[in-house]
Protein backbone atom coordinates (compact mmCIF):
# COMPACT_ATOMS: atom_id res chain seq x y z
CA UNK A 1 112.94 123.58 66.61
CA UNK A 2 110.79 122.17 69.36
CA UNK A 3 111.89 120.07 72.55
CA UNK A 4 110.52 118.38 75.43
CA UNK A 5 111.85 118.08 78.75
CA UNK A 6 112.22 115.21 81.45
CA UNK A 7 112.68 115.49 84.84
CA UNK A 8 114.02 112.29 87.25
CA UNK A 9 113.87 112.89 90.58
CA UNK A 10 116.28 110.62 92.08
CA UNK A 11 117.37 109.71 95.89
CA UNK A 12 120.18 111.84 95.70
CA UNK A 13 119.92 114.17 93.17
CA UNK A 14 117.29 115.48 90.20
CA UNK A 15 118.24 115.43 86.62
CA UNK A 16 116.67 117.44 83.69
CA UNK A 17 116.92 116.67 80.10
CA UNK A 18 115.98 118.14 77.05
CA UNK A 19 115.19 116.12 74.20
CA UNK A 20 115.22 117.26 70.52
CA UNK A 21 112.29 115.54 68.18
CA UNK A 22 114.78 112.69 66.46
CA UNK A 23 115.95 111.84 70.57
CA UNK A 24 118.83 113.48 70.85
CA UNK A 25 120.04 115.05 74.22
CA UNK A 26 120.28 118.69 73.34
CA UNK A 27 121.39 119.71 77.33
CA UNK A 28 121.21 118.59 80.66
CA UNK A 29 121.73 119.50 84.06
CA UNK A 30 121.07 118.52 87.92
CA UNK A 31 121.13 119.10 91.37
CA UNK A 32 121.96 117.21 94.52
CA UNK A 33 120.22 117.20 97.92
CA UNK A 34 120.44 116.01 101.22
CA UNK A 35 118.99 113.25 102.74
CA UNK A 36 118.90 112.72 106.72
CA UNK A 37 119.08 109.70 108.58
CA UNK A 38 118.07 110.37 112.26
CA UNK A 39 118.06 106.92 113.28
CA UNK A 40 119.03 103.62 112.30
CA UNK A 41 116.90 102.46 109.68
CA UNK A 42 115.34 106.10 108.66
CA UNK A 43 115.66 107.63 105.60
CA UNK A 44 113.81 111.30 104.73
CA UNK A 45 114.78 114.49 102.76
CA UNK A 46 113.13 117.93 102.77
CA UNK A 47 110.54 117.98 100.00
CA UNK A 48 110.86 121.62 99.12
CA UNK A 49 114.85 120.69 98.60
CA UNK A 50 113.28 118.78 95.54
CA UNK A 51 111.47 121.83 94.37
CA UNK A 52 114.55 124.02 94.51
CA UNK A 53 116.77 121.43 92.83
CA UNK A 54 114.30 121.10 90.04
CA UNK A 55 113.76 124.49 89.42
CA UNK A 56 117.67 125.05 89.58
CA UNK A 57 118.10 122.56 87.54
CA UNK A 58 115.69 123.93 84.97
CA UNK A 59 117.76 127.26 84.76
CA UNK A 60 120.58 125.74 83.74
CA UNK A 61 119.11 123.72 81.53
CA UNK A 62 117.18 126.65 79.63
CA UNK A 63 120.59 128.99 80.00
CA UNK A 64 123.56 125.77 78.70
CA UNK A 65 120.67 125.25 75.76
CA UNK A 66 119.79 128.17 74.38
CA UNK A 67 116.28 127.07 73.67
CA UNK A 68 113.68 129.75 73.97
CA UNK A 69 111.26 129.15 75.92
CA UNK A 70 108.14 128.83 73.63
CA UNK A 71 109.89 125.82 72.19
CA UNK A 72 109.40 123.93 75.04
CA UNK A 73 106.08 121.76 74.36
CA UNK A 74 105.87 119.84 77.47
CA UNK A 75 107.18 118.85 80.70
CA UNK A 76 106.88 115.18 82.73
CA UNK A 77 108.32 113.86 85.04
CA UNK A 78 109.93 110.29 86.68
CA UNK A 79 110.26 109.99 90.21
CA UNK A 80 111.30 107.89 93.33
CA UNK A 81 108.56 105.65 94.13
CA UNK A 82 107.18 105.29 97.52
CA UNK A 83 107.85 108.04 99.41
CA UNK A 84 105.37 109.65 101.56
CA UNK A 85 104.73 113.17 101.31
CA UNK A 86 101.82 114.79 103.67
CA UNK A 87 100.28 118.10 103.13
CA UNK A 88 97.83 120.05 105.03
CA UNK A 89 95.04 121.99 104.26
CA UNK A 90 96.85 125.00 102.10
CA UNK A 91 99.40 121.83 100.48
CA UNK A 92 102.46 122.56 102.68
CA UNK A 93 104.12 119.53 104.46
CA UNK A 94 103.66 118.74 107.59
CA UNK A 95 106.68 117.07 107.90
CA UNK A 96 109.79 115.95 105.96
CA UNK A 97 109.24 113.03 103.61
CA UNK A 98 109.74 109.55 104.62
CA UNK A 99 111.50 107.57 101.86
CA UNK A 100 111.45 104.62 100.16
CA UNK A 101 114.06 102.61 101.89
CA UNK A 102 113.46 103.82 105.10
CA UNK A 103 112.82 100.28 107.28
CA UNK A 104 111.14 102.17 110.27
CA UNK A 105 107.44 100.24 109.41
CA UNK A 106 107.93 96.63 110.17
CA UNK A 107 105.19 96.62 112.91
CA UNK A 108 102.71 98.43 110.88
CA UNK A 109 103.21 95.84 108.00
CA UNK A 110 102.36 93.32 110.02
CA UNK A 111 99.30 95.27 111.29
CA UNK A 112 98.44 95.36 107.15
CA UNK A 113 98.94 91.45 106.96
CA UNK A 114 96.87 91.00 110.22
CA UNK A 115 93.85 93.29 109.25
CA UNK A 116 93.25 92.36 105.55
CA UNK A 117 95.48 89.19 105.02
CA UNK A 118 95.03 87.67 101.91
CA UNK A 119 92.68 90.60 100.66
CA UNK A 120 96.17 92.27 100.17
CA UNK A 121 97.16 90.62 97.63
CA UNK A 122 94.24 89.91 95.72
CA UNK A 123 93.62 94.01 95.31
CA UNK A 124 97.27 95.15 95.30
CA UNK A 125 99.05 92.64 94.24
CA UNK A 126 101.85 93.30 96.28
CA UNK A 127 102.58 92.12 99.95
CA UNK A 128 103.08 94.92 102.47
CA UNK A 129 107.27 95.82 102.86
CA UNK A 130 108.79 98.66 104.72
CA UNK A 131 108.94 99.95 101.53
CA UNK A 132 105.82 101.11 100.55
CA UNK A 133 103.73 103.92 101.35
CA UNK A 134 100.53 102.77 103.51
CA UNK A 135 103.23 101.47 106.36
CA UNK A 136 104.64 104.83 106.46
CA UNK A 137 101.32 106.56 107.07
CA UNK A 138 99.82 104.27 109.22
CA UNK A 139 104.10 104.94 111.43
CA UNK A 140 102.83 108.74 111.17
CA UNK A 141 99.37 108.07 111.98
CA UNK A 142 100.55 106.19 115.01
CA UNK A 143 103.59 107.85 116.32
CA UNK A 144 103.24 111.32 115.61
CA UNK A 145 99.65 112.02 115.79
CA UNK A 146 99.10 115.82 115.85
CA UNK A 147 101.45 115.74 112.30
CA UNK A 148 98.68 112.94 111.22
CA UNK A 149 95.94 115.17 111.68
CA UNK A 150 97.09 118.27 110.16
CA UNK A 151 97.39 115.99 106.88
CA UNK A 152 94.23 116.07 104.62
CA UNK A 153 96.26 114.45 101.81
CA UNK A 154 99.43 112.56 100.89
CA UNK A 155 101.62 112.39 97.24
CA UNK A 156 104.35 110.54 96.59
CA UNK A 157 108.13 112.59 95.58
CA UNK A 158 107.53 113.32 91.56
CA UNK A 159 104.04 114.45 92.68
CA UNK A 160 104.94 117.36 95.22
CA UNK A 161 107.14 118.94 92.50
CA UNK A 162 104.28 118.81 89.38
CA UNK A 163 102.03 120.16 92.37
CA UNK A 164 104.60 122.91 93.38
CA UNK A 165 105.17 123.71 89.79
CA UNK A 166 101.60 123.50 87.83
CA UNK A 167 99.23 124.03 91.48
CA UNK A 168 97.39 120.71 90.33
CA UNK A 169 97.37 117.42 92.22
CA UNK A 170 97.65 114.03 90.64
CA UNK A 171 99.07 111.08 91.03
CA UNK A 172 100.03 108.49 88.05
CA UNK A 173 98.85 104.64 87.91
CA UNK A 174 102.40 103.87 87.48
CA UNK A 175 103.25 105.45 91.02
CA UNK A 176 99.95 105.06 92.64
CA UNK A 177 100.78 101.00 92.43
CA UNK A 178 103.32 101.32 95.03
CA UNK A 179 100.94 102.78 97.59
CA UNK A 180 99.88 99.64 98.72
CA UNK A 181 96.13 101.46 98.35
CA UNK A 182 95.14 101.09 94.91
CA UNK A 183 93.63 98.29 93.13
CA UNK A 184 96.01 97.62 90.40
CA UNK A 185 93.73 95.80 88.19
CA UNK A 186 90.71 98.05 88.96
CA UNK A 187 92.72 101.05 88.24
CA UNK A 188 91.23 102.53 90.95
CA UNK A 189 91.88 103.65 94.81
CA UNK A 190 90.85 100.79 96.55
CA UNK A 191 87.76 101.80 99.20
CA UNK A 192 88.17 98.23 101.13
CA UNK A 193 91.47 99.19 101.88
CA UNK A 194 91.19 102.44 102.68
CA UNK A 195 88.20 101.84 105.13
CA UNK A 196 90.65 99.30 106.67
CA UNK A 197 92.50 101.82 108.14
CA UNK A 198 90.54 104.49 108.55
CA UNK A 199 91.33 106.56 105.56
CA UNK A 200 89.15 108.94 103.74
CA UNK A 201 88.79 108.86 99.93
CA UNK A 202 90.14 112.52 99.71
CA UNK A 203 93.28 111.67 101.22
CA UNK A 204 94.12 110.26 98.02
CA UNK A 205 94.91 112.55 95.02
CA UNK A 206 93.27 112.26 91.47
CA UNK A 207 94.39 109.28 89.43
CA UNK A 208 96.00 110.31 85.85
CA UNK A 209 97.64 108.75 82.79
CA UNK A 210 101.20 108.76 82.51
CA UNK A 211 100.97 110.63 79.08
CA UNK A 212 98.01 112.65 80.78
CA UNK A 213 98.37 116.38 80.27
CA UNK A 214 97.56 117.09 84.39
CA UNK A 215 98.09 120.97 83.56
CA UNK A 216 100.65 124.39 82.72
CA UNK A 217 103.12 125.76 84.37
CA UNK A 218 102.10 128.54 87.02
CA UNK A 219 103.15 131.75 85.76
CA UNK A 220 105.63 132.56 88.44
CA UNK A 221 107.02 129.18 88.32
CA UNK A 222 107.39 129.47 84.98
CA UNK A 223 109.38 132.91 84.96
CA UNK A 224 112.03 131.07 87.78
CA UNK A 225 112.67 127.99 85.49
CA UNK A 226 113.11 130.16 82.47
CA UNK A 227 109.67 128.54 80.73
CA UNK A 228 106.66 129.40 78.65
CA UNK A 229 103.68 129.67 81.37
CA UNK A 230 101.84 127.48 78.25
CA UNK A 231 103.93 124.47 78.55
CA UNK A 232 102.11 121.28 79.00
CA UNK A 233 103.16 119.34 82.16
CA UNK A 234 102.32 115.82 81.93
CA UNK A 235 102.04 112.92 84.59
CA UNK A 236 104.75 111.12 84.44
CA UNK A 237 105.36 107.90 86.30
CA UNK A 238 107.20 105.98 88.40
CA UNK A 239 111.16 105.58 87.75
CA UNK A 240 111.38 102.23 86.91
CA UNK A 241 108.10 102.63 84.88
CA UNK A 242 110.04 105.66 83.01
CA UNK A 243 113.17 103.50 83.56
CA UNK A 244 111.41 100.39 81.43
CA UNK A 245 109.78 103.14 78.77
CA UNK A 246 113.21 105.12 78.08
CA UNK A 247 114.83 101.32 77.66
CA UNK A 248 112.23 100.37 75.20
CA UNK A 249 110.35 97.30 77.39
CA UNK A 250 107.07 97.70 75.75
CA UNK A 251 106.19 94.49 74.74
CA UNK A 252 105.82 90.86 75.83
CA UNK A 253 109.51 89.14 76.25
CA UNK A 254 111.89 91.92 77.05
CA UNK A 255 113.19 92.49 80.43
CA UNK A 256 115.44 95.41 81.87
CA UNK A 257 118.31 95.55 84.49
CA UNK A 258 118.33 98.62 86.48
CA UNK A 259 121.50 99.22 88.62
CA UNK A 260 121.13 102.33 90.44
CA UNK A 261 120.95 102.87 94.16
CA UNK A 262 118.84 99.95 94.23
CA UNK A 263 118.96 97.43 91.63
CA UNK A 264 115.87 96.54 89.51
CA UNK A 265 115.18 93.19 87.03
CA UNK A 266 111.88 94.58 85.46
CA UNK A 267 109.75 92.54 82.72
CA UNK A 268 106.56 93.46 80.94
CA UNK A 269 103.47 92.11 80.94
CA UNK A 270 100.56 92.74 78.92
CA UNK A 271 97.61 91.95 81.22
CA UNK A 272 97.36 91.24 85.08
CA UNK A 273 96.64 87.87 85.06
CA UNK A 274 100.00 86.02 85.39
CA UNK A 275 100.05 85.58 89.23
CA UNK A 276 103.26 85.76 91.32
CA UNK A 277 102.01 85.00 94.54
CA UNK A 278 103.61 88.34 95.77
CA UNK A 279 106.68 86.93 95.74
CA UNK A 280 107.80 90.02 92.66
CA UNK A 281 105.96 93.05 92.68
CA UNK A 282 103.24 93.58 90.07
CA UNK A 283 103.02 96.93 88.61
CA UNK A 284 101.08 99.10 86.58
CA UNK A 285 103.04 100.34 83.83
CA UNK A 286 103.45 104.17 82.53
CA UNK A 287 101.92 102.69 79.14
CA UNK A 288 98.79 102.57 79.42
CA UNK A 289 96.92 99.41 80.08
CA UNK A 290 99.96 97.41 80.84
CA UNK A 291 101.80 96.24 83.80
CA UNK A 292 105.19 94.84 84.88
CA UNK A 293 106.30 92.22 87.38
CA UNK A 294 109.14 93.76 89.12
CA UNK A 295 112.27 92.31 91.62
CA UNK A 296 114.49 94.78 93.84
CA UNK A 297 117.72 94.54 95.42
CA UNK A 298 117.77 97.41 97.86
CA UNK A 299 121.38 98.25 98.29
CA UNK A 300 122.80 97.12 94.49
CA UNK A 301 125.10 100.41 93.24
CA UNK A 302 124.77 101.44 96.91
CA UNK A 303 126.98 98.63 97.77
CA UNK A 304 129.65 99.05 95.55
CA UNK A 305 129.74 102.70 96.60
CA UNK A 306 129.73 101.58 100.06
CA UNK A 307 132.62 99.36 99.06
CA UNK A 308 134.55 102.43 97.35
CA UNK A 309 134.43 104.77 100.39
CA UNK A 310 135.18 102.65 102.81
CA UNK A 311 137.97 100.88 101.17
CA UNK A 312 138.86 102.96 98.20
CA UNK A 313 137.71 106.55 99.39
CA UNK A 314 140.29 108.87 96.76
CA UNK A 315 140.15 106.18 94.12
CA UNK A 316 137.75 106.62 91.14
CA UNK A 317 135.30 103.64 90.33
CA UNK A 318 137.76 102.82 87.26
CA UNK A 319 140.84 101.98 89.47
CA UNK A 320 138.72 100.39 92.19
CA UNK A 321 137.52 98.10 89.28
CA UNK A 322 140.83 97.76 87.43
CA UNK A 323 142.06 93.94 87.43
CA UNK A 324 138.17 92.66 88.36
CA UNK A 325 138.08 91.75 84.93
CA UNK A 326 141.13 89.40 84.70
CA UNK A 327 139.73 87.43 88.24
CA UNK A 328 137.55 84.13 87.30
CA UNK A 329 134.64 83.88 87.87
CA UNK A 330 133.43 82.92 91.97
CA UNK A 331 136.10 85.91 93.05
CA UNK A 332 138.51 82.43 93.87
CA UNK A 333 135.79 80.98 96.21
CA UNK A 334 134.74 84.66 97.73
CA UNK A 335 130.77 85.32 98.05
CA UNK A 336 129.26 88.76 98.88
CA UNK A 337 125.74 89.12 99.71
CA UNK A 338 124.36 92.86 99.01
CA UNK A 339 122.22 92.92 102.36
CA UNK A 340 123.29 96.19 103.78
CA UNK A 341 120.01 97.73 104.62
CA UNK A 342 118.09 94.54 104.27
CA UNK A 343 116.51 92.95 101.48
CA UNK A 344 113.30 92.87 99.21
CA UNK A 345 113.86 89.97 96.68
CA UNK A 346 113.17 87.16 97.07
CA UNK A 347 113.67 87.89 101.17
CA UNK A 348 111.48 90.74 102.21
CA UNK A 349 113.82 91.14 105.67
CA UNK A 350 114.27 94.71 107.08
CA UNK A 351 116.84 92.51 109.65
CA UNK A 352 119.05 90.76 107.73
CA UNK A 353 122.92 92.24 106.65
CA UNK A 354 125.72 91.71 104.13
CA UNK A 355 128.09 89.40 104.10
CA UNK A 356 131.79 88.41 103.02
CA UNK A 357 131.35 84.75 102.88
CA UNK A 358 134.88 82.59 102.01
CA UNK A 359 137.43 84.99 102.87
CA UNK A 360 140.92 83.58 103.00
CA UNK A 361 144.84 85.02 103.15
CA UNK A 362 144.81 84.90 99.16
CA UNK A 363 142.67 87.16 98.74
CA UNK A 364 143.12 90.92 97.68
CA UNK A 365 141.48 93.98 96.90
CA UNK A 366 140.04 92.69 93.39
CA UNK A 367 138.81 89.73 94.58
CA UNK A 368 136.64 91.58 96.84
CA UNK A 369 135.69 93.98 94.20
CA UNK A 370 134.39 91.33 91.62
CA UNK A 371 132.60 89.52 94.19
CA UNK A 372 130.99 92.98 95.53
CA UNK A 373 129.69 92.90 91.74
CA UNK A 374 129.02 89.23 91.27
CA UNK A 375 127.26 89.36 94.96
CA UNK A 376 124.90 92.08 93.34
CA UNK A 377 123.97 90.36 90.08
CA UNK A 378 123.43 87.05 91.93
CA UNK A 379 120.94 89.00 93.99
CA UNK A 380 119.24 90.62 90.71
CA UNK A 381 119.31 86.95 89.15
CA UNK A 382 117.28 85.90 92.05
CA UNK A 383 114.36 87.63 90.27
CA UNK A 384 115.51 86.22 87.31
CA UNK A 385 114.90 83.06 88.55
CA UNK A 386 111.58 83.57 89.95
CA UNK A 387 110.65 84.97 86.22
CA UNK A 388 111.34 81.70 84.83
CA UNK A 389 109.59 79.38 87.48
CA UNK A 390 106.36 81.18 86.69
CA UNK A 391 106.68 80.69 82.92
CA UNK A 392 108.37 83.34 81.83
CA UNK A 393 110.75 83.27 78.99
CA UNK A 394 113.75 85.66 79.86
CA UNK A 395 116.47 85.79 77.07
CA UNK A 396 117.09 89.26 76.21
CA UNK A 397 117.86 91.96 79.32
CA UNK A 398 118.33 95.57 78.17
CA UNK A 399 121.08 97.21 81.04
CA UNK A 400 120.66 100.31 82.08
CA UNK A 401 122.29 102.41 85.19
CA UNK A 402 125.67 102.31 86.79
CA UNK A 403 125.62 98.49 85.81
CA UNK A 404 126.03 99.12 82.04
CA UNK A 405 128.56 101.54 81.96
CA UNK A 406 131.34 98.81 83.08
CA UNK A 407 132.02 96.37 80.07
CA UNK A 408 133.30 93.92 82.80
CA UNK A 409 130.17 93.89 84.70
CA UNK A 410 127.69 93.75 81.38
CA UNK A 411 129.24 90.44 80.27
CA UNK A 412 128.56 89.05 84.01
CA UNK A 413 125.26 90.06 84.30
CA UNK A 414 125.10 87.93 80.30
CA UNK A 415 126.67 84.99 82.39
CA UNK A 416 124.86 85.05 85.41
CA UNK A 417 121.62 85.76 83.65
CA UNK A 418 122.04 83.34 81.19
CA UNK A 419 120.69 86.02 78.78
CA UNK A 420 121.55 87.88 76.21
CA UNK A 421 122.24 91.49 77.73
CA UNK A 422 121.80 94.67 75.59
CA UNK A 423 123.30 98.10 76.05
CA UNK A 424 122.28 101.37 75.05
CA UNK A 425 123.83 103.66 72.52
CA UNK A 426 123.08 106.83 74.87
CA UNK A 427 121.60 105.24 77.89
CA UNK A 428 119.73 107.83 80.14
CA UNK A 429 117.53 105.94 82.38
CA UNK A 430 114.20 107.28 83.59
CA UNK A 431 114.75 110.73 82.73
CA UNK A 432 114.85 109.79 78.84
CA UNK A 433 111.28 107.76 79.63
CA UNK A 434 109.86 110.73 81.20
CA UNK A 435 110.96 112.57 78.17
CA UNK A 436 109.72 110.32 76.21
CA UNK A 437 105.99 110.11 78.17
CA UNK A 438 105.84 114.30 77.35
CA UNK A 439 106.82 113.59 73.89
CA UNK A 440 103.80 111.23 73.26
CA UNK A 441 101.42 113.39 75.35
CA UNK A 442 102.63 116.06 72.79
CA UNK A 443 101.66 114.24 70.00
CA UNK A 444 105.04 113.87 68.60
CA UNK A 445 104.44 110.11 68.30
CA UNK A 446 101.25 107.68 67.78
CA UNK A 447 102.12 105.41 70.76
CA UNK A 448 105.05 105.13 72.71
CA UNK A 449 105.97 102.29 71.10
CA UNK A 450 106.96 104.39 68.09
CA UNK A 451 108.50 107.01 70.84
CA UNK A 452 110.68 104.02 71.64
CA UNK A 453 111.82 103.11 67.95
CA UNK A 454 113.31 106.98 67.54
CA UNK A 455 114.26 107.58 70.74
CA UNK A 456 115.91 104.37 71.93
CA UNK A 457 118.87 103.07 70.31
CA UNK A 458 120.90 100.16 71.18
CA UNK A 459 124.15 99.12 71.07
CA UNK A 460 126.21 96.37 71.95
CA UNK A 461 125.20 92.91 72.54
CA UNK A 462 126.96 90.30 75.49
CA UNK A 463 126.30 86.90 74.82
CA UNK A 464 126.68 84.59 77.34
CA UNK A 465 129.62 82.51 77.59
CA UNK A 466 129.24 78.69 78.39
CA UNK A 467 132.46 78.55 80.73
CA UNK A 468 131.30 81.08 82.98
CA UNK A 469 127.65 80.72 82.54
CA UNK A 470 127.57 76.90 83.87
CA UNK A 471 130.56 78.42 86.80
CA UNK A 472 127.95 80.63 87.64
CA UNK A 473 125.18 78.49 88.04
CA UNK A 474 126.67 76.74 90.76
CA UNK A 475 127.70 79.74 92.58
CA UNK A 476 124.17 80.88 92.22
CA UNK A 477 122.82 78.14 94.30
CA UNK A 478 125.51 78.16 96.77
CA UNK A 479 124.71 82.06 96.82
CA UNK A 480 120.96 81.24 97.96
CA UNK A 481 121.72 79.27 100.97
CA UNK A 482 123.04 82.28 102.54
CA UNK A 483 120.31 84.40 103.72
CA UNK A 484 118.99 80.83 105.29
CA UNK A 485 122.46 80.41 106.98
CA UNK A 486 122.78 84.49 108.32
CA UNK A 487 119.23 85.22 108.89
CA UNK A 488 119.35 83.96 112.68
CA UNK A 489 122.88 85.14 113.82
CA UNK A 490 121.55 88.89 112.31
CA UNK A 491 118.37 88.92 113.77
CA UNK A 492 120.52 88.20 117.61
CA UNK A 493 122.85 90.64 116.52
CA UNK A 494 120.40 93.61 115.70
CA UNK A 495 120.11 94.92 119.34
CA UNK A 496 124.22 95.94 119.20
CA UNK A 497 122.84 98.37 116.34
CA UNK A 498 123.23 101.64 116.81
């Protein structure tokens, strides 16, 4: 018996799986870690806390399995995108790591549109947001200068841990696209923008395939996860690269739902022609020569949690959610907007923050909870809707994350989308797709695409339902004249943040 193992390193916690050859999920375990919000708007963790979960996490994995250790055939690995991650000289951080949804950057993206303006978009493809990684070195670079110079070169999360684990440095197309350095059609770190602002080429790590064997396990590393100092690590990618690989969007047509944290609508594309004006982002995938135009709602899952603790803190999701089902559609004429650390798309807006729009003395605890779900969708559907003004034809969403294990919630996202939406028999998100990557590097498989036909497996089918579907349509556009009718009165009330 041979296996292969995936690794996800999420925002809150990392998860290891190992897969046997037909796709089943022989074990699995994880770990949590902090994170630490020193300010308003900042968001870092310790990047050794990743290393530590990981290799925990690998312990337990080898120890509930019972798989010996030469069986293992390879290792990859999904990971937060974004973050930034400095090391100096001897690879040891300088400093913690500065997340994905930290907001802290807004001047330095505007220093990015001001120095190469449209030049950005051409070579990226993707306009500069808080987000990304270039605004958070060119924050360090600025505001903590002696940090800056110790740093000879950056990674992103995923990266620190293969690098901690295997003493090689890479970094994956997949993940390198969110840099805001690296010319996504070029394949290639991008010198123009680099020179821009004053960055050497060896700040940026060696570019790899996602199914790229990068290198083996160091031996001591090895003997702490319970491993083979042979096994193959490969690249890995991005998580909603691994995400769209473990849910089987491989080809032209098919587009994923991602509700997590954040909430993703992600849909392949073949070549990197089709131009969104940066109003998606535009990827390169974790298959190789391929790309995806993605949309993000930053707080999608991390609203309805918000919504349980603050409202429902003992309560399990199930009886929060118990009775959402039997409201109509619209929540009886109550609108949430999922703004609660700002927004990416359509509205890239660091400022802007929720909103319970409609409330009235009818209303009770489920009619808030549906439209805290409806609020979120209508958000997702926003890049739904850009999809389809640019051509695309969107009919068939596979759902994956928090989003698809709710019955209630699949059939709205099929009514609100319009779309067909697909579950999965044994959905595991970006860790399966990571799993998947060191399957193919492994040679299980020909392409991933045959990967995809063992490994994924779907389920059941929502179809849309005309009732709701046309309801929904008209809530949609009443939900887009929000942000125009909030942005203002948050902007004036941003300086009583604390």
């Amino acid at each position: 018996m041979s296996y292969v193992i995936g690794i996800d390193l999420g925002t809150s916690a990392v998860k290891a799986l190992l897969l046997e050859r037909n796709g089943e999920v022989r074990a699995e375990a994880s770990r949590s870690y902090p994170l630490y919000h020193e300010h308003s708007g900042w968001s870092e963790q310790q990047p050794d806390d990743w290393v530590t979960g990981t290799i925990e996490a690998l312990q337990e994995l080898m120890q509930v399995s019972g798989a010996g250790a030469d069986a293992i055939e390879g290792i990859s690995f999904s990971g937060q995108m974004h973050g930034l991650v400095l090391l100096d000289g001897e690879g040891n951080p300088v400093r913690n790591a500065i997340l994905w949804n930290d907001t802290r950057t807004t001047a330095e993206c505007r220093e990015i549109d001001a120095v190469l303006g449209d030049r950005l978009l051409r070579i990226t493809r993707n306009p500069a947001l808080e987000g990304f990684t270039l605004p958070k070195i060119l924050w360090v670079k600025k505001h903590e200068p002696i940090a800056f110079a110790k740093s000879e070169l950056f990674l992103l999360p995923k990266d620190y841990v293969r690098y901690r684990l295997t003493g090689q440095l890479h970094m994956d197309y997949s993940d390198a696209a969110g840099t805001l350095l690296l010319d996504i059609a070029g394949k290639s770190w991008s010198a123009e923008v680099l020179s821009a602002f004053g960055l050497v080429a060896s700040f940026c790590p060696p570019l790899a395939e996602s199914h790229a064997c990068v290198g083996t396990l160091l031996p001591e590393q090895a003997a702490r996860c319970g491993l083979s100092a042979e096994t193959k690590v490969f690249a890995g990618g991005a998580d909603n690269a691994c995400g769209a690989i473990g849910a089987g969007i491989l080809e032209e047509g098919l587009t994923m739902c991602s509700i997590g944290t954040s909430g993703v609508i992600l849909s392949y594309e073949q070549g990197s022609s089709r131009d969104y004006e940066g109003k998606v982002h535009f990827f390169n995938h974790g298959k190789q020569e391929a790309f995806y135009a993605m949309g993000v709602t930053l707080a999608a899952g991390y609203s309805l949690s918000w919504f349980k603790n603050t409202f429902a803190k003992d309560e399990s999701f199930n009886d929060l959610l118990a009775g959402a089902g039997d409201v109509e559609p619209g929540a009886n004429g109550l609108l949430f907007t999922p703004y609660l650390v700002g927004e990416r798309t359509p509205h890239a807006d660091s400022v802007i923050r929720g909103s319970f729009i409609g409330i009235d003395g009818s209303h009770e605890r489920t009619h808030f909870a549906r439209a805290v779900m409806e609020g979120i969708t209508f958000s997702l559907n926003e890049s739904v809707d850009l999809f389809r003004a640019a051509g695309k034809t969107v009919d068939t969403i596979i759902s994956i994350g928090g989003g698809a294990q709710n019955p209630v919630w699949l059939q709205m996202q099929a009514d609100i989308f319009n779309a067909n939406v697909v579950a999965l028999e044994n959905e595991q998100g970006p860790g399966l797709g990571a799993a998947m990557l060191a399957a193919y590097g492994s040679g299980w498989f020909d392409s991933l695409d045959a990967c995809a036909e063992r490994f994924v497996k779907r389920s059941a089918v929502y179809t849309p339902q005309p009732s709701a579907a046309a309801a929904y349509e008209g809530l949609f556009r009443i939900y887009q004249q929000v942000y125009a009718q909030t942005k203002a009165m948050n902007e004036s009330l941003k300086e009583y943040r604390h």
